[in-house]
Protein backbone atom coordinates (compact mmCIF):
# COMPACT_ATOMS: atom_id res chain seq x y z
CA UNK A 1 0.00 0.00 0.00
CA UNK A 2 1.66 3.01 -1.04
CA UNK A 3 -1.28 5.52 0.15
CA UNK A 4 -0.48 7.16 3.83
CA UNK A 5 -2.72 5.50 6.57
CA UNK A 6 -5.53 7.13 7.74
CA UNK A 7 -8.24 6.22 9.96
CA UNK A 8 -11.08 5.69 7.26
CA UNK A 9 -8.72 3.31 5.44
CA UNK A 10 -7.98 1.47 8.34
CA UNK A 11 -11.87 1.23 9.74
CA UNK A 12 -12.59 0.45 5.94
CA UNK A 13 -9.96 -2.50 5.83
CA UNK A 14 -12.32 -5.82 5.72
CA UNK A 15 -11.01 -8.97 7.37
CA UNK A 16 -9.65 -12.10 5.32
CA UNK A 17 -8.84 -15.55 5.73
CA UNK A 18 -5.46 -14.81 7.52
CA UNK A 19 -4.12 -12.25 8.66
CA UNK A 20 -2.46 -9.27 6.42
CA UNK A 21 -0.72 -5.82 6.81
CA UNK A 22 -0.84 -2.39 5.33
CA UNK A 23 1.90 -0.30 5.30
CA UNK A 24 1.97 3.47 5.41
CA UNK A 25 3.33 5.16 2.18
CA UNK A 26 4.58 7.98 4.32
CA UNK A 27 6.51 6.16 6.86
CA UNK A 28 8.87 2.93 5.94
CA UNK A 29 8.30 0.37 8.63
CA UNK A 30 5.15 1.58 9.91
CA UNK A 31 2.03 -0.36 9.74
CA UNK A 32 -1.07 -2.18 10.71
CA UNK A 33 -1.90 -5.98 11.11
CA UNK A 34 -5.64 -7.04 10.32
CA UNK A 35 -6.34 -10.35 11.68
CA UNK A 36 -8.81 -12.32 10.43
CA UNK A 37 -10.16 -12.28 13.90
CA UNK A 38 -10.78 -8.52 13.18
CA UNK A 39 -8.25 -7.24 15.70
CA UNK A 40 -6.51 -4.45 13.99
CA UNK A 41 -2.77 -3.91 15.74
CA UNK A 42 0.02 -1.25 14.70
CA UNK A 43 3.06 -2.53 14.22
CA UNK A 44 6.80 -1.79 13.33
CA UNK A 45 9.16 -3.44 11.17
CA UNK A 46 12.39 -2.67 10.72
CA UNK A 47 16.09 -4.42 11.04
CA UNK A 48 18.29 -5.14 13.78
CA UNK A 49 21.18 -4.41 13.01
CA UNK A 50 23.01 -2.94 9.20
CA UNK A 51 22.73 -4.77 6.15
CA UNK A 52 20.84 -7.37 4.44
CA UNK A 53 22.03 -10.17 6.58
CA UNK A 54 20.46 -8.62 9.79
CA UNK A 55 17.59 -10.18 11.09
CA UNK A 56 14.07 -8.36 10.50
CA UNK A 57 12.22 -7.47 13.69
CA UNK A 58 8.32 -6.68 13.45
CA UNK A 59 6.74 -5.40 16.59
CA UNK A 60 3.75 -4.49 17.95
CA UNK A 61 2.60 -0.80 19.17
CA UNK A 62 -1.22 -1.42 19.96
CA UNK A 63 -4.61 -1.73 19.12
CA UNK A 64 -6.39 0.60 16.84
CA UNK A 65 -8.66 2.71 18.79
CA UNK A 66 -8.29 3.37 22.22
CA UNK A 67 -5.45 4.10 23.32
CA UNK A 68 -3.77 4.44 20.04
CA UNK A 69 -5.04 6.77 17.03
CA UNK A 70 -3.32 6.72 13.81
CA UNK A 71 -0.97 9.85 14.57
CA UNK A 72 -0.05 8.53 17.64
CA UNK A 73 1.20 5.40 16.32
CA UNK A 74 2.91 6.92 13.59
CA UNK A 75 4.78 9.13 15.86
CA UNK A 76 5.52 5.79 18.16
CA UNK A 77 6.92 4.05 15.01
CA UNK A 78 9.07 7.13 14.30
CA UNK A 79 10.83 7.01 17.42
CA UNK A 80 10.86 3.08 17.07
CA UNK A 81 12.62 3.51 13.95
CA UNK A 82 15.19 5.96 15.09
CA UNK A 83 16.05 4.06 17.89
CA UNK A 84 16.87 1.05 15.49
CA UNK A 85 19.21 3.27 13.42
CA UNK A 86 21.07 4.18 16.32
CA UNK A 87 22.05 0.43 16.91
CA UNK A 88 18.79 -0.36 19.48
CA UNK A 89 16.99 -3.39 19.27
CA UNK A 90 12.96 -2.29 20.92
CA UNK A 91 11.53 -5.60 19.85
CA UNK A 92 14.36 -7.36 21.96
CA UNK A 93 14.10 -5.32 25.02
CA UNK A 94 10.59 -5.21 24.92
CA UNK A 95 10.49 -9.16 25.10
CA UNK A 96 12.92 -8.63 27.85
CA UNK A 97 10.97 -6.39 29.47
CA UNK A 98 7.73 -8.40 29.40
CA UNK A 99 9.80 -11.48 31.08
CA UNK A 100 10.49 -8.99 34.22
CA UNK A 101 6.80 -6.57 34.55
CA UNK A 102 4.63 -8.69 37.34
CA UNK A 103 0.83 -8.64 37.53
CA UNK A 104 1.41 -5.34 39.90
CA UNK A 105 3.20 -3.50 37.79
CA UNK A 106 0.63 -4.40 34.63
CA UNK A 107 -2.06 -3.44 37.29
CA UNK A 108 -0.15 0.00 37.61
CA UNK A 109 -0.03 0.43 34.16
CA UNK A 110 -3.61 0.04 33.71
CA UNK A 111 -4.72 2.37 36.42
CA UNK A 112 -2.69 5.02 34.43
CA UNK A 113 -3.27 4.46 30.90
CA UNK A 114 -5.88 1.64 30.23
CA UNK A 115 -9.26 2.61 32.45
CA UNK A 116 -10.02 4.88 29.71
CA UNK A 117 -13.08 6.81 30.27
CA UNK A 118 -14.30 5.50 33.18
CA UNK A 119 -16.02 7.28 36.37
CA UNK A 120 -14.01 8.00 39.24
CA UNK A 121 -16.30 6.16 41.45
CA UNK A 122 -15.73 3.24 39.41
CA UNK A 123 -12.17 3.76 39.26
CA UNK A 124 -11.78 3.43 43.20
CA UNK A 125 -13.75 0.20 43.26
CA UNK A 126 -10.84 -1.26 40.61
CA UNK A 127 -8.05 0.28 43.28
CA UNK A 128 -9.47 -1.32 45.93
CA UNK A 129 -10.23 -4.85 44.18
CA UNK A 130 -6.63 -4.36 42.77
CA UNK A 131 -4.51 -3.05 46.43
CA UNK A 132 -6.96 -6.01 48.29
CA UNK A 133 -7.12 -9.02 46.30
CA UNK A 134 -5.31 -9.10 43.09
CA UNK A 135 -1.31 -7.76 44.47
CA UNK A 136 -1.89 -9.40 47.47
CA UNK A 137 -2.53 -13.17 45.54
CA UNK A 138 -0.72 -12.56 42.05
CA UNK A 139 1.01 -9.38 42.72
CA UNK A 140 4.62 -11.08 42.92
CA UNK A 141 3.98 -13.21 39.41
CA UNK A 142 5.21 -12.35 36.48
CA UNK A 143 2.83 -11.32 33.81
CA UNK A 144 4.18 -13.76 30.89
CA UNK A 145 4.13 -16.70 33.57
CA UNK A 146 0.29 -16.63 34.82
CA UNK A 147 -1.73 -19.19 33.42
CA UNK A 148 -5.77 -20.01 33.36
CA UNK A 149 -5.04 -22.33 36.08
CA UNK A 150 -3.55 -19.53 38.67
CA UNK A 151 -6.97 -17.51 37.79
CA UNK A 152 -8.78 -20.33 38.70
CA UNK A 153 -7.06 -20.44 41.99
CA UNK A 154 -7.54 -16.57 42.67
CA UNK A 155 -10.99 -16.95 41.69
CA UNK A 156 -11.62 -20.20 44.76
CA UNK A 157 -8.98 -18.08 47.07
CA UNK A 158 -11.21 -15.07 46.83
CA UNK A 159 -14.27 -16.69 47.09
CA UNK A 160 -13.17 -18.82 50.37
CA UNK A 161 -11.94 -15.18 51.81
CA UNK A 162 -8.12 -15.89 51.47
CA UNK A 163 -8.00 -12.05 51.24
CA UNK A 164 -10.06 -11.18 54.26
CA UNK A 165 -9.51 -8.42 56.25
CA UNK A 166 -10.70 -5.71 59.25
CA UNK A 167 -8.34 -3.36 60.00
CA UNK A 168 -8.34 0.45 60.88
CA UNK A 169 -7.18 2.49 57.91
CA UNK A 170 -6.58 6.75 59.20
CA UNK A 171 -7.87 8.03 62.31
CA UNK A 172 -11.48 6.59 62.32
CA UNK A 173 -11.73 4.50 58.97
CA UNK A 174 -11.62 1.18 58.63
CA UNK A 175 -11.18 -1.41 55.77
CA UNK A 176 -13.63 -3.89 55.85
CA UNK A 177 -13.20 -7.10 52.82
CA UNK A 178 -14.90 -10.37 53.17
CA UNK A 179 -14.61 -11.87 50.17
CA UNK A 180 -17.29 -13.98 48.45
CA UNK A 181 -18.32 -15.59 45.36
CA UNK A 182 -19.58 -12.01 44.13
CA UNK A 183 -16.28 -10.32 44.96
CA UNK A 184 -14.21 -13.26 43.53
CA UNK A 185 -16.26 -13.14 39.84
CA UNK A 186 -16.40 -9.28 39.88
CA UNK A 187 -12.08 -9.26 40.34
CA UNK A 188 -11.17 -11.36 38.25
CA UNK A 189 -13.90 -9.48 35.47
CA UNK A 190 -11.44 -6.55 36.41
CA UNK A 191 -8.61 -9.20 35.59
CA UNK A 192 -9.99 -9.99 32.53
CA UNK A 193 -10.16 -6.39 31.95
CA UNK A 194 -6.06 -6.06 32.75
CA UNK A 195 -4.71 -8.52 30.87
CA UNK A 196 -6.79 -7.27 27.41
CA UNK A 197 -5.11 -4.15 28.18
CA UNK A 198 -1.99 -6.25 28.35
CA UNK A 199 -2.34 -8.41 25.25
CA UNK A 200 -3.61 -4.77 23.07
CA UNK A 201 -0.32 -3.41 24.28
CA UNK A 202 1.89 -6.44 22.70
CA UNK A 203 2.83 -7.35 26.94
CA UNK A 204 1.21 -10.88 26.17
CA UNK A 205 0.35 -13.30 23.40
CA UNK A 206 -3.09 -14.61 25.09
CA UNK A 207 -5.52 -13.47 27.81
CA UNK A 208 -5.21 -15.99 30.35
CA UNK A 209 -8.44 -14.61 32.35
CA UNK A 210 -10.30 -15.81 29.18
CA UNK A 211 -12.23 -19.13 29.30
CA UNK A 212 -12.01 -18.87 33.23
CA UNK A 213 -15.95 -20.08 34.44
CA UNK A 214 -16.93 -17.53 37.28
CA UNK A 215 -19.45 -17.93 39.51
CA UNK A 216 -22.82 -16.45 38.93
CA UNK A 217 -23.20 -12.94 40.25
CA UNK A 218 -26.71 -13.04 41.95
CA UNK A 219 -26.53 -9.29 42.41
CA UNK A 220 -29.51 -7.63 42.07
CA UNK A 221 -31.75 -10.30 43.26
CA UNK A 222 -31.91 -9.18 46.91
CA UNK A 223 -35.17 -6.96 47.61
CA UNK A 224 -35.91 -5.59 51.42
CA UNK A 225 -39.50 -7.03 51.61
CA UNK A 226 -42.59 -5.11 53.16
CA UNK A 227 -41.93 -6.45 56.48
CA UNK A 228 -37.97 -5.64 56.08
CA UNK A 229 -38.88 -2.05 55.34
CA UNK A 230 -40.48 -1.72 58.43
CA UNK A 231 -38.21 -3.20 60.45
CA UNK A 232 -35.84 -0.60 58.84
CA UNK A 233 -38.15 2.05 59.34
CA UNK A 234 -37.70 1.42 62.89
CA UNK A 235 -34.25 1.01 62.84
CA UNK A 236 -33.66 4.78 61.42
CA UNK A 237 -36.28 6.09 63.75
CA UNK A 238 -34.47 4.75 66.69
CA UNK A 239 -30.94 5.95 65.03
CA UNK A 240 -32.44 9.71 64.73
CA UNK A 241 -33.04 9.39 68.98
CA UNK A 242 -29.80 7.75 69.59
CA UNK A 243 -27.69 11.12 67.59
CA UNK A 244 -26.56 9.46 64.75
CA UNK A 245 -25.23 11.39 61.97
CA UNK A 246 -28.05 12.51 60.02
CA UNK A 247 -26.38 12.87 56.98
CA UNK A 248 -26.33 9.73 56.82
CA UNK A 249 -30.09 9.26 57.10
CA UNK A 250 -31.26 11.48 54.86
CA UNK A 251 -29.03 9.79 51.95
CA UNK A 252 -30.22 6.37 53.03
CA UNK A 253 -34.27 7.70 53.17
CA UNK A 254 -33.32 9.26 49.56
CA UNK A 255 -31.94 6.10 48.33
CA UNK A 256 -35.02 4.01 49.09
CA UNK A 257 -37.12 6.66 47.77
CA UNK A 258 -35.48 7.89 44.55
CA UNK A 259 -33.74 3.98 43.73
CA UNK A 260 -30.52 6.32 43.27
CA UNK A 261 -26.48 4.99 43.32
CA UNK A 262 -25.46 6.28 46.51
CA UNK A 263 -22.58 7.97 45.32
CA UNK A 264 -25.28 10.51 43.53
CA UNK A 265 -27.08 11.29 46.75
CA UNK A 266 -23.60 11.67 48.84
CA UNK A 267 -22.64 14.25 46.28
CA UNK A 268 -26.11 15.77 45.38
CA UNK A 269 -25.69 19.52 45.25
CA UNK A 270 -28.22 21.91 45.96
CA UNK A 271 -28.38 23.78 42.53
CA UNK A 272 -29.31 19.73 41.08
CA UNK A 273 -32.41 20.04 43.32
CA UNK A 274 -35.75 21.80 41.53
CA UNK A 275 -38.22 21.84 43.98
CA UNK A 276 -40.91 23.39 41.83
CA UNK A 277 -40.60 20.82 38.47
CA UNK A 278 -39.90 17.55 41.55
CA UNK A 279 -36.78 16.84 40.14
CA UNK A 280 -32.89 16.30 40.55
CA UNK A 281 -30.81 17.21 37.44
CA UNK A 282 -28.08 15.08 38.63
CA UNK A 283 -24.71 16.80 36.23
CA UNK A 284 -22.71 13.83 36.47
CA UNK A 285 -23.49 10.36 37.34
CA UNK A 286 -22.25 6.51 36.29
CA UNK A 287 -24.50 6.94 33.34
CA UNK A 288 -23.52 10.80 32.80
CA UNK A 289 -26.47 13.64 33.20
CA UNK A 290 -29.56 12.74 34.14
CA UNK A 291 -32.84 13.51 35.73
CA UNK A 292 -34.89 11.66 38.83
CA UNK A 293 -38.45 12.58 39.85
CA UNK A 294 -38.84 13.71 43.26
CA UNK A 295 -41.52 11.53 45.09
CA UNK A 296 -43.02 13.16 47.93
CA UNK A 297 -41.19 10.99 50.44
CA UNK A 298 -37.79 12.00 48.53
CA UNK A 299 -39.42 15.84 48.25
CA UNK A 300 -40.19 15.90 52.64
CA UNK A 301 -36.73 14.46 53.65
CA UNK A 302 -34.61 17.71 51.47
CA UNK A 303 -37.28 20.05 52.51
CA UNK A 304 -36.30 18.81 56.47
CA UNK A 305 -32.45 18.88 55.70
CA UNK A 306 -30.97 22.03 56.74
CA UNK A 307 -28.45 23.94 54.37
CA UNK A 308 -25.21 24.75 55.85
CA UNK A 309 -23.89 28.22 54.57
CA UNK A 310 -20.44 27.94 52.70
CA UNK A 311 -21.02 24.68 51.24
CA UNK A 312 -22.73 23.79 48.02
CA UNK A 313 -23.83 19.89 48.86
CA UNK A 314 -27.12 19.25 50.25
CA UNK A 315 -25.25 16.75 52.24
CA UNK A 316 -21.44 18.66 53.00
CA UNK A 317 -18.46 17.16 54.94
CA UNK A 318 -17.86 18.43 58.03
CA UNK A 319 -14.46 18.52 57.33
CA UNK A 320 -13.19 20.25 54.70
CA UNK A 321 -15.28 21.21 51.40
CA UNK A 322 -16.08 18.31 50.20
CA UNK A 323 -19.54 16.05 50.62
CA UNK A 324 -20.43 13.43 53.64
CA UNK A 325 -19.04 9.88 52.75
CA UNK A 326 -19.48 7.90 55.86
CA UNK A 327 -22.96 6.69 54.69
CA UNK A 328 -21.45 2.81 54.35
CA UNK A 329 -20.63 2.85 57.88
CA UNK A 330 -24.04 4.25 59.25
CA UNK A 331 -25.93 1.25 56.99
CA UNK A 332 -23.70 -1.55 58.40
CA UNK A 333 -24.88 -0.99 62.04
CA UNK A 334 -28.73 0.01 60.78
CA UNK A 335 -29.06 -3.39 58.92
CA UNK A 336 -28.03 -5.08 61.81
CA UNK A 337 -30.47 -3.89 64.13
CA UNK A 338 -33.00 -4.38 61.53
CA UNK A 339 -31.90 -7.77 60.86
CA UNK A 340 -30.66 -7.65 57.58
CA UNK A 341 -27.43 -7.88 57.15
CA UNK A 342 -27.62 -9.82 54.36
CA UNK A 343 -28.97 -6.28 52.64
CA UNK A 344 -26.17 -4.45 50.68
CA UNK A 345 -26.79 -0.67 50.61
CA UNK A 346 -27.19 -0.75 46.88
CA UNK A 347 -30.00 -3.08 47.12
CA UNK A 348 -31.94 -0.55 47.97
CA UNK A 349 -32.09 0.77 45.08
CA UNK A 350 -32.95 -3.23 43.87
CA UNK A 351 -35.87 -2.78 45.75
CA UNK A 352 -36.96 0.61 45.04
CA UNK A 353 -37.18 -1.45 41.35
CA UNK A 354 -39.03 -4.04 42.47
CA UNK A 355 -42.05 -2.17 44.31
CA UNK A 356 -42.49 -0.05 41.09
CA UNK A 357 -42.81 -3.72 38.87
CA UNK A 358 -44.85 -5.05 41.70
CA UNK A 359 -47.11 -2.10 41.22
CA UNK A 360 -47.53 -2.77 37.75
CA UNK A 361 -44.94 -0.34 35.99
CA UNK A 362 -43.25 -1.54 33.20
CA UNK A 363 -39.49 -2.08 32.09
CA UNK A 364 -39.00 0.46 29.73
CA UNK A 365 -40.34 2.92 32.84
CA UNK A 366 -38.30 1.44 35.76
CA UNK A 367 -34.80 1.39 33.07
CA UNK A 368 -35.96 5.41 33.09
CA UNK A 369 -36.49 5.79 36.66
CA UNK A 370 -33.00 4.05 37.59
CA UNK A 371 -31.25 5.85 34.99
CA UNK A 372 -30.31 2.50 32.85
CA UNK A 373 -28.56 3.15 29.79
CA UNK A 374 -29.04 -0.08 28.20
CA UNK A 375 -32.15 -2.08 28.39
CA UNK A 376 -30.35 -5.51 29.26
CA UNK A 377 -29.25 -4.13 32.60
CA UNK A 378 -33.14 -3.65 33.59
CA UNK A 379 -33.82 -7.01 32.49
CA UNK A 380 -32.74 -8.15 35.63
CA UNK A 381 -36.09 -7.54 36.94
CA UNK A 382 -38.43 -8.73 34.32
CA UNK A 383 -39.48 -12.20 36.53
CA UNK A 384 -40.55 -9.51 39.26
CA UNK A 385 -43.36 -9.33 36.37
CA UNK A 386 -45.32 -12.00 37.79
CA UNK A 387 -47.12 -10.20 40.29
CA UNK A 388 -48.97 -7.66 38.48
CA UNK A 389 -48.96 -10.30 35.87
CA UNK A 390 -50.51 -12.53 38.88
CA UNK A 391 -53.03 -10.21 39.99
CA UNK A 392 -54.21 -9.24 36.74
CA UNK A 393 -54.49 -12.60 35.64
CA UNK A 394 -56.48 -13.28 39.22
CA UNK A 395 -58.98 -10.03 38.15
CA UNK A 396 -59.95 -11.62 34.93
CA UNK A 397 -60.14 -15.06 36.02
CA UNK A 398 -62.75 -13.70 39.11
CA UNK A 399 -65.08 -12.23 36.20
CA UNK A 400 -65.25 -14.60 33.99
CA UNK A 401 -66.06 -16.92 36.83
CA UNK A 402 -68.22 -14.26 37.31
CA UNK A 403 -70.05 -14.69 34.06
CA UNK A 404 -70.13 -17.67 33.68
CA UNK A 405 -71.86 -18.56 37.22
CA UNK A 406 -74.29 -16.29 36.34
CA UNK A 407 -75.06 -17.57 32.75
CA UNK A 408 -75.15 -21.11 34.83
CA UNK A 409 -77.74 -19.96 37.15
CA UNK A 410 -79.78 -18.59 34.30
CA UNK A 411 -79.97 -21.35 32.22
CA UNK A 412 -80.96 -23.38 34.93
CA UNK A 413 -83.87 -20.63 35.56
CA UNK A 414 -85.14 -21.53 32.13
């Protein structure tokens, strides 16, 4: 190809029955690999060494897309290619190098170049999964040497609570990891995630995360049940006489009213809050912008929650200028008392789902209410559909019983 690559060519380039390059026109020794798998990969060709007899060395720079555009390849290859004429050998060091990085550095490497545009709150939960289970079991390994096998053990050791811990963490935090099937499948999804970042970067030659079975993540099928709500009713009532924080109570009352992520209501700001449309215009969530209807349970607990001058969250710190966080800690000794400790605090939003399907609303509505951006994460609750379902079916069946009693009784009139 002697045309300069672009990124319309290369999103154009169809997939064959093997694999096949195209070479830049502009730059000798840059190009891009299209395997018939689809993956397209820059790469770098060039020789090791001065004249014909030394060996050729093709390596690879990335995957197209994210992180690597066309232009930022090109420029890669450049220096690549400069480094060769000087004597260098990249290709050689770099299978050096990949001999020596462990799964903590890779995990490192990740953080800072491979999360790509993912939300900060989702960024901390990968730290902590990383710093608490992953360094701690396959830290110390190096990255070529892990096999399917050792993610099969991290996935039991996780699950069994090989990475267990309670221990204080500051001044009055504390760290709090029990392990579980749910954490286990969850980590090593992040694993997955690691080592594709890995293999797009040329670090590996397969994902070893891939084929792994995990177990099956039964979150979102906990609901707090009538009976639990009251018993949690009671629980905050007897929380508001005992002093606790009630920050933390007014999040958890908006939580179970709204159905929000709890990192929305801990950082809800009092310019998102329209009291006269009954609505928070949340500016940034997991999902990005977005809107939730104010109930009139959600609309009496901010009406009650007094503003503190100086600070712009409905909800502030009171340290410092950021928003209340301790909400987690607050839950943990609630649910006990109520007897559910079972409950995660993001189930509440599970179940703020499940009394709107119970009450007859449909998917499409409750995907809107929870801010879903794709329909097969509401899916979830689509067997909650048998109650309305149920009771509608009941309502029909008890009139044209109905009916058909009385046509009985008639026709035996006759």
């Amino acid at each position: 190809m002697s045309a300069r690559l672009t990124k319309s060519a290369i999103d154009a380039a169809k997939t064959g029955a093997a694999d096949y390059f195209l070479w830049d026109g502009e730059l000798k020794g840059f190009g891009i690999k299209i395997a018939k798998g689809g993956r397209k990969s820059y790469v770098c060709k060039y020789r090791a060494g001065h004249g014909r007899a030394a060996p050729t060395r093709r390596m690879t720079i990335g995957a197209h897309g994210s992180p690597w555009t066309v232009d930022q390849a090109r420029a890669e290859a450049r220096k690549l290619l400069g480094r060769a004429a000087n004597g260098d050998d990249p290709a050689k060091e770099k299978q050096e190098a990949k001999k020596q990085l462990t799964v903590s550095e890779l995990c490192d490497l990740y953080l800072a170049h491979g999360t790509g545009a993912k939300k900060t709150s989702t960024l901390g939960t990968d730290r902590g999964r990383i710093e608490r289970h992953i360094k701690p079991l396959l830290g110390k390994m190096k990255v070529h040497d892990v096999t399917r096998g050792d993610i099969k053990r991290f996935l039991q050791d996780v699950a069994n609570g090989k990475t267990a811990v309670d221990e204080k963490t500051g001044l009055r935090g504390r760290a709090i990891v029990t392990g579980g099937n749910g954490t286990a499948s969850r980590t090593v999804g992040l694993l997955g995630g690691i080592f594709s970042y890995a293999f797009d970067c040329g670090l590996i030659d397969n994902n070893p995360v891939r084929g792994v079975k995990r177990f099956a993540d039964r979150k979102g099928n906990r609901f707090l049940s009538p009976q639990e709500l009251v018993s949690l009713g009671e629980a905050m009532r007897n929380a508001i006489s005992d002093g606790t924080n009630p920050q933390a109570i007014g999040i958890l009352k908006l939580l179970i009213f709204t159905g929000a992520r709890k990192g929305e209501m801990e950082a809800l700001k009092w310019s998102e809050v329209d009291f006269e449309g009954r609505y928070l215009r949340i500016s940034e969530s997991k999902t990005g912008q977005r809107i939730i209807p104010l109930n009139a349970g959600a609309l009496e607990v901010l009406a009650t929650t007094a503003r503190h001058a100086g600070s712009a969250y409905v909800f502030p710190a009171y340290r410092g200028d950021g928003h209340y966080e301790g909400t987690p800690k607050v839950w943990r000794r609630l649910r006990a008392e109520a007897g559910i400790e079972d409950v995660r605090l993001h189930d509440l939003r599970h179940s703020f789902a499940s009394v709107a399907v119970s009450g007859g609303a449909s998917l499409p509505i409750i995907g809107a209410l929870l801010g879903h951006t794709n329909s097969a994460t509401t899916q979830r609750y689509a067997h909650l559909h048998d109650d309305p379902v149920r009771a509608a079916s009941e309502s029909v069946g008890n009139r044209l019983a109905a009916s058909l009693a009385t046509d009985l009784k008639q026709e035996a009139a006759r």
